[in-house]
N, C-alpha and C. Protein backbone atom coordinates (compact mmCIF):
# COMPACT_ATOMS: atom_id res chain seq x y z
N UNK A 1 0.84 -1.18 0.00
CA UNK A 1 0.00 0.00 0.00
C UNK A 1 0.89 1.25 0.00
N UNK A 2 0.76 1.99 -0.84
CA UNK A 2 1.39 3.57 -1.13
C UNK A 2 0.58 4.58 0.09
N UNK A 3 1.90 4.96 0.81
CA UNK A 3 1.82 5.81 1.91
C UNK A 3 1.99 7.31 1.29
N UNK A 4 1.16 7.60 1.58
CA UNK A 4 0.85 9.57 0.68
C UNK A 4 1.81 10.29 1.42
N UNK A 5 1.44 10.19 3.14
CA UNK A 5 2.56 11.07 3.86
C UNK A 5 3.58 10.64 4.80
N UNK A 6 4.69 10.23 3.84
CA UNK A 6 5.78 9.51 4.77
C UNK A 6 6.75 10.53 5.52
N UNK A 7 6.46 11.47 5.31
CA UNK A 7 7.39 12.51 6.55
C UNK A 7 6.33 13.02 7.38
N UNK A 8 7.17 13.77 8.52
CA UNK A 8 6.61 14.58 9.78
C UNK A 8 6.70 15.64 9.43
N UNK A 9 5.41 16.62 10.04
CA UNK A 9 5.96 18.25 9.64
C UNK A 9 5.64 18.05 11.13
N UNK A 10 6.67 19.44 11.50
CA UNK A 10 7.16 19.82 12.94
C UNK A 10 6.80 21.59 13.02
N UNK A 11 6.33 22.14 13.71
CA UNK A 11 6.35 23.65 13.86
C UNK A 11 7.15 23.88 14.76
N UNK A 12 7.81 25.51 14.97
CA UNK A 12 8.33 25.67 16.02
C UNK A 12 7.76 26.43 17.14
N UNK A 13 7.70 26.23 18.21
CA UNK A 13 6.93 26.50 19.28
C UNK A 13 7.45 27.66 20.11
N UNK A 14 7.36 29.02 20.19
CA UNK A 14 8.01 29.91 20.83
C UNK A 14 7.37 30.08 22.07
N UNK A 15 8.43 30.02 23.32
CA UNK A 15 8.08 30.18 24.74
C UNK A 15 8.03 31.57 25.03
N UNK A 16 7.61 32.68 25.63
CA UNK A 16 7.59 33.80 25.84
C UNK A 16 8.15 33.95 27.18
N UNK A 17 9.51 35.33 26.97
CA UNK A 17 9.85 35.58 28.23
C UNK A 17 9.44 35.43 29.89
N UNK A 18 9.70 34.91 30.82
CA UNK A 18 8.84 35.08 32.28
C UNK A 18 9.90 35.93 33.30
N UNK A 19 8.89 36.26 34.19
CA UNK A 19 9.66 37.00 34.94
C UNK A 19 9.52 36.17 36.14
N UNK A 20 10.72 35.68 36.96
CA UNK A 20 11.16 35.22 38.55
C UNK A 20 10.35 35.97 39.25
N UNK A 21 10.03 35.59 41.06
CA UNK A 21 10.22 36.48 41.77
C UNK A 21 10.57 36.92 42.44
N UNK A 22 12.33 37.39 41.71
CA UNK A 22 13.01 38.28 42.23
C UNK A 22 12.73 39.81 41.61
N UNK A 23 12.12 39.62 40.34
CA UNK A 23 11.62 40.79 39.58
C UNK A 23 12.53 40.36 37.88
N UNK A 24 13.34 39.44 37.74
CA UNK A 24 14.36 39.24 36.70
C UNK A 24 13.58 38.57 36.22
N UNK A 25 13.85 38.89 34.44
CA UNK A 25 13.41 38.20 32.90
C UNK A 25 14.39 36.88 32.93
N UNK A 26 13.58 35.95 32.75
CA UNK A 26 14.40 34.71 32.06
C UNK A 26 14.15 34.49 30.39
N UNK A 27 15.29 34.37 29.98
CA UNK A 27 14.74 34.51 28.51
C UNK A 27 14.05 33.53 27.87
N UNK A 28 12.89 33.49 27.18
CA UNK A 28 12.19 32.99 26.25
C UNK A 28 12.66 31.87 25.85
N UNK A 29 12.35 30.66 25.23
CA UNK A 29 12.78 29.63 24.06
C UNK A 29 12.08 29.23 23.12
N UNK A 30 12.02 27.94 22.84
CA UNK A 30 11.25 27.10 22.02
C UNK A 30 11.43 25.71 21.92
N UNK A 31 11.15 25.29 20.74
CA UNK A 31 11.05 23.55 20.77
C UNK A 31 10.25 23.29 19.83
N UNK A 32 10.21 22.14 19.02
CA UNK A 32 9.98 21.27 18.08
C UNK A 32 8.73 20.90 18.32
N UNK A 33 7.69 21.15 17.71
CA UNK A 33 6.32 20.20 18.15
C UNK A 33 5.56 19.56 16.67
N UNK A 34 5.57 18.15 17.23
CA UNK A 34 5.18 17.28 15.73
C UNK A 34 3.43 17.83 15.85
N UNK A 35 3.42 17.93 14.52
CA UNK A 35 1.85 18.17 14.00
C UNK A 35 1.32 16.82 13.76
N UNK A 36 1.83 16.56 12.39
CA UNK A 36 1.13 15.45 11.71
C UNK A 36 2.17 14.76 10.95
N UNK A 37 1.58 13.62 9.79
CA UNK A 37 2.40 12.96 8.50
C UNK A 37 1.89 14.53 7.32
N UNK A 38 3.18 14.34 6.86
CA UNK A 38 2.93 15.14 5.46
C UNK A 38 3.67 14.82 4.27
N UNK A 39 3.86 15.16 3.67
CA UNK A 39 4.59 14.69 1.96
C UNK A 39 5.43 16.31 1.67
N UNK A 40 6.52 16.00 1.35
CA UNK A 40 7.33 17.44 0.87
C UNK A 40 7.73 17.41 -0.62
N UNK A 41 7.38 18.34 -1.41
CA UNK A 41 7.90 18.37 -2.55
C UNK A 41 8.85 19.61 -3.03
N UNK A 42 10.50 19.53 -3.58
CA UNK A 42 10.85 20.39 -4.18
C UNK A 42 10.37 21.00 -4.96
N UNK A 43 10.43 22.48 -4.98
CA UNK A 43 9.48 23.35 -6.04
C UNK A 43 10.90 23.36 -7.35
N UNK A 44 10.44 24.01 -8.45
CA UNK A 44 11.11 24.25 -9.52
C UNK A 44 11.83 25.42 -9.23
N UNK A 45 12.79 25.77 -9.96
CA UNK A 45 13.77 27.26 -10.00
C UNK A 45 12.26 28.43 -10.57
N UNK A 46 12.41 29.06 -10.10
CA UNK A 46 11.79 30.40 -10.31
C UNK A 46 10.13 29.99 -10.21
N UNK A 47 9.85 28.84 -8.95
CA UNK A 47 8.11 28.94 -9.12
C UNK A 47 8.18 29.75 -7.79
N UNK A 48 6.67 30.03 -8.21
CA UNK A 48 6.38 31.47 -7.44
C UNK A 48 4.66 31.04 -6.52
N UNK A 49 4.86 31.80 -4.97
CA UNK A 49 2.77 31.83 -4.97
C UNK A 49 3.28 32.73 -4.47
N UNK A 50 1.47 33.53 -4.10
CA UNK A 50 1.21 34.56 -3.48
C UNK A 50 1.49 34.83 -2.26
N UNK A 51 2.24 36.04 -1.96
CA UNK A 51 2.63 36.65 -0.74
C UNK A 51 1.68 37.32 0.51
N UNK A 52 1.99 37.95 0.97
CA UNK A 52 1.35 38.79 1.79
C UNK A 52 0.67 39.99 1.17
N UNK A 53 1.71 40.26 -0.07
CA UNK A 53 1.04 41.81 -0.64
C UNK A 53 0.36 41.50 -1.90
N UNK A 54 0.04 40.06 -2.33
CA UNK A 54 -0.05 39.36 -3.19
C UNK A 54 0.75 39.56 -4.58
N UNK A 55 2.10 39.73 -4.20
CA UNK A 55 3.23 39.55 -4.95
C UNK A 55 3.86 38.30 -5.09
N UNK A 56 3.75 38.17 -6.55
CA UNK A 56 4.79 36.79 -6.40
C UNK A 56 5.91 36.62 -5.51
N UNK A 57 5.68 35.38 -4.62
CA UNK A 57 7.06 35.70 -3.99
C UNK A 57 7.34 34.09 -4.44
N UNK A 58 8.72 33.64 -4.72
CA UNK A 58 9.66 32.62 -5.01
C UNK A 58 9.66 31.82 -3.75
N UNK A 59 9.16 30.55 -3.80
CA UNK A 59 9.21 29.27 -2.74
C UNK A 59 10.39 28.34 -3.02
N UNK A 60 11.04 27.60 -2.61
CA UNK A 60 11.72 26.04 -2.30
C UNK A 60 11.30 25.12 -2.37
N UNK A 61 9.86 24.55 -1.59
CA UNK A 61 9.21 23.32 -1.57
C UNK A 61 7.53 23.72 -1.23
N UNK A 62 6.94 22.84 -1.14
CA UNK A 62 5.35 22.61 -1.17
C UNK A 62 5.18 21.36 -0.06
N UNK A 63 4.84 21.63 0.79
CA UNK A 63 4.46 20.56 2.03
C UNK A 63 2.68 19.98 2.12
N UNK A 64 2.81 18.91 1.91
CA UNK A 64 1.36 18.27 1.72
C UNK A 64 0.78 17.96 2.49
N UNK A 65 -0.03 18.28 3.57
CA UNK A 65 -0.96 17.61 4.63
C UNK A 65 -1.98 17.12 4.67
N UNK A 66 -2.53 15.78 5.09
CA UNK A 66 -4.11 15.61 5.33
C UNK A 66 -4.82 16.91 5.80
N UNK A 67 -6.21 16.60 5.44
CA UNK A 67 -7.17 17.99 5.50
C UNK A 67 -7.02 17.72 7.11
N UNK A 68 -7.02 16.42 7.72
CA UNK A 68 -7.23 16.51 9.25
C UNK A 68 -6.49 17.59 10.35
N UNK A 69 -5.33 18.33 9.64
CA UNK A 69 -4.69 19.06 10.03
C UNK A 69 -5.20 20.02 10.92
N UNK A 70 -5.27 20.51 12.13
CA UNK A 70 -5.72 20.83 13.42
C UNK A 70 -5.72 22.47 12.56
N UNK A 71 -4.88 23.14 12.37
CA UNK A 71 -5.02 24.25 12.01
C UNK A 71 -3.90 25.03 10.61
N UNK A 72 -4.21 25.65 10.39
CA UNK A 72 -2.91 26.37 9.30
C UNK A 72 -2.28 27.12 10.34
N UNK A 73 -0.33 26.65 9.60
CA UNK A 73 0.05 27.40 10.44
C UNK A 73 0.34 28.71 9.50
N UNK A 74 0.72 30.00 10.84
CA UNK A 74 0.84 31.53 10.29
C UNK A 74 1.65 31.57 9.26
N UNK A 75 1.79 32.65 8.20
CA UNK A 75 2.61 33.36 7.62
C UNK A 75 3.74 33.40 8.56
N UNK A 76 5.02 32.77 8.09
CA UNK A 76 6.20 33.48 8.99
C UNK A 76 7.06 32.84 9.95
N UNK A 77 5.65 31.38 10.16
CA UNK A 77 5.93 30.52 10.97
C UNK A 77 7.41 29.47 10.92
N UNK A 78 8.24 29.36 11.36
CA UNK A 78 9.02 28.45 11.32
C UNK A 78 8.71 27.09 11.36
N UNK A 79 8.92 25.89 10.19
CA UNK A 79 8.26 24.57 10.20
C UNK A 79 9.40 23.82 10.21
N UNK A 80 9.68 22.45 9.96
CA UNK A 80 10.59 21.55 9.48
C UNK A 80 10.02 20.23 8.69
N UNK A 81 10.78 19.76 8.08
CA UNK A 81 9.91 18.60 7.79
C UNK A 81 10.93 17.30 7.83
N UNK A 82 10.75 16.00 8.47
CA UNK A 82 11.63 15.04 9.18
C UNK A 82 11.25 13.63 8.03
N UNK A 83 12.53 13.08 8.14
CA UNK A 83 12.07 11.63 7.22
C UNK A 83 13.05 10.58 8.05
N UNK A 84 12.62 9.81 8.80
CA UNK A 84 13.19 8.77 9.62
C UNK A 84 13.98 9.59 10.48
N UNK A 85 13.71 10.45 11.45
CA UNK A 85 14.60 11.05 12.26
C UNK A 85 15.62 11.91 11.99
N UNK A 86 16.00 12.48 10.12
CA UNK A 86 16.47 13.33 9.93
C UNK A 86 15.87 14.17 9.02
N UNK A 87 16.43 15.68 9.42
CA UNK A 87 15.73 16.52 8.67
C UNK A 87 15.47 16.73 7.68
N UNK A 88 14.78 17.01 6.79
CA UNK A 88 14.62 17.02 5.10
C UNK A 88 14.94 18.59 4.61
N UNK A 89 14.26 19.14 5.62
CA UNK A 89 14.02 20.95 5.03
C UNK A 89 13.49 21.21 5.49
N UNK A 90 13.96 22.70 6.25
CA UNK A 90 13.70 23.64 7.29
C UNK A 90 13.22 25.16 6.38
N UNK A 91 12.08 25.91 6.91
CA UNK A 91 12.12 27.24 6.36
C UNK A 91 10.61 27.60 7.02
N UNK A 92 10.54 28.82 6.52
CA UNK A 92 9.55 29.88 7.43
C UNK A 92 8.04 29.82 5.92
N UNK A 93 7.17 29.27 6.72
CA UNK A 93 5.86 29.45 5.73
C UNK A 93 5.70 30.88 4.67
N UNK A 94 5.25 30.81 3.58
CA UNK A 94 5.26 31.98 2.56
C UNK A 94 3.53 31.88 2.77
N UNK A 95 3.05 31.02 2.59
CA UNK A 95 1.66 30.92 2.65
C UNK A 95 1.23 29.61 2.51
N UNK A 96 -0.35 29.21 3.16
CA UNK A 96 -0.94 27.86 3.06
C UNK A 96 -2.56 28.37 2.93
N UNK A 97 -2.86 27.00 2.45
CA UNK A 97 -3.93 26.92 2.51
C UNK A 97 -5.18 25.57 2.56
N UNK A 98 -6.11 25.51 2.67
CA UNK A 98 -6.72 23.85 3.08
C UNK A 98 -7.65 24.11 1.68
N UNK A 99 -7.12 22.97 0.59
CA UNK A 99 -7.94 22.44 -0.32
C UNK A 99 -8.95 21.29 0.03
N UNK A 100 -9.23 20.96 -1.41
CA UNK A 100 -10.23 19.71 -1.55
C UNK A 100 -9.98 18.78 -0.96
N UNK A 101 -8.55 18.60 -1.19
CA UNK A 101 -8.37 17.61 -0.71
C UNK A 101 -7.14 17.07 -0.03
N UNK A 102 -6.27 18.00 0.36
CA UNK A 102 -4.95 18.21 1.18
C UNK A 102 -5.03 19.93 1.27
N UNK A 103 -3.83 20.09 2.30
CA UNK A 103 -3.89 21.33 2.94
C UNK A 103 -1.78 21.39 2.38
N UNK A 104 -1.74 22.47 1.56
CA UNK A 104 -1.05 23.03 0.68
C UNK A 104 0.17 23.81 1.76
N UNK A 105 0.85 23.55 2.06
CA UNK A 105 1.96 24.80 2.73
C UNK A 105 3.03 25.15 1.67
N UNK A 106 3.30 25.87 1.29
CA UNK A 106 4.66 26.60 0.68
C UNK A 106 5.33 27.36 1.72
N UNK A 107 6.75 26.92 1.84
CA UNK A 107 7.99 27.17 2.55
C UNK A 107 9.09 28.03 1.81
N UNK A 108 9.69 28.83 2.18
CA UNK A 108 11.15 28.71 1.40
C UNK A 108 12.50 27.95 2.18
């Protein structure tokens, strides 16, 4: 049987500064949090989707998710995508969206 989504997509999870109480900031972090299975595809030299200002902007890859996908992540967002415990390709969302029938992310 042909497995559609043999990788992991991962988001990155930003912790927000706290303050002790001594009155002192401890600084902020993050961490890796698995979403789901997804499928990654290299994009072509010079393919393009829509931006923020709806300017072509130039992508890297196309990340494929089941529609079951809990939510889209933001514009901007830092993702990864994993294949047996190593990384495939790392980059910050350009834009997504939930089709017919998979939910579309473009990365650069």
């Amino acid at each position: 049987m042909v497995n559609f989504y043999p990788d992991i997509l991962s988001y990155w999870i930003e912790t927000a500064a706290t303050r002790n109480a001594e009155g002192f900031y401890t600084e902020g972090g993050g961490e890796w949090g698995m979403i789901c299975a997804c499928r990654i595809e290299l994009a072509a030299p010079g393919s393009k989707v829509s931006g923020n200002d709806k300017a072509g902007v130039s992508h890297n890859a196309t990340v494929y998710a089941p529609l079951s996908l809990p939510s889209l992540p933001d514009k901007g967002q830092k993702i990864k995508v994993t294949k047996a415990d190593q990384t495939t390709h790392e980059g910050t969302v350009i834009n997504a969206e939930r089709g017919l029938l998979h939910v579309r992310i473009w990365i650069d």
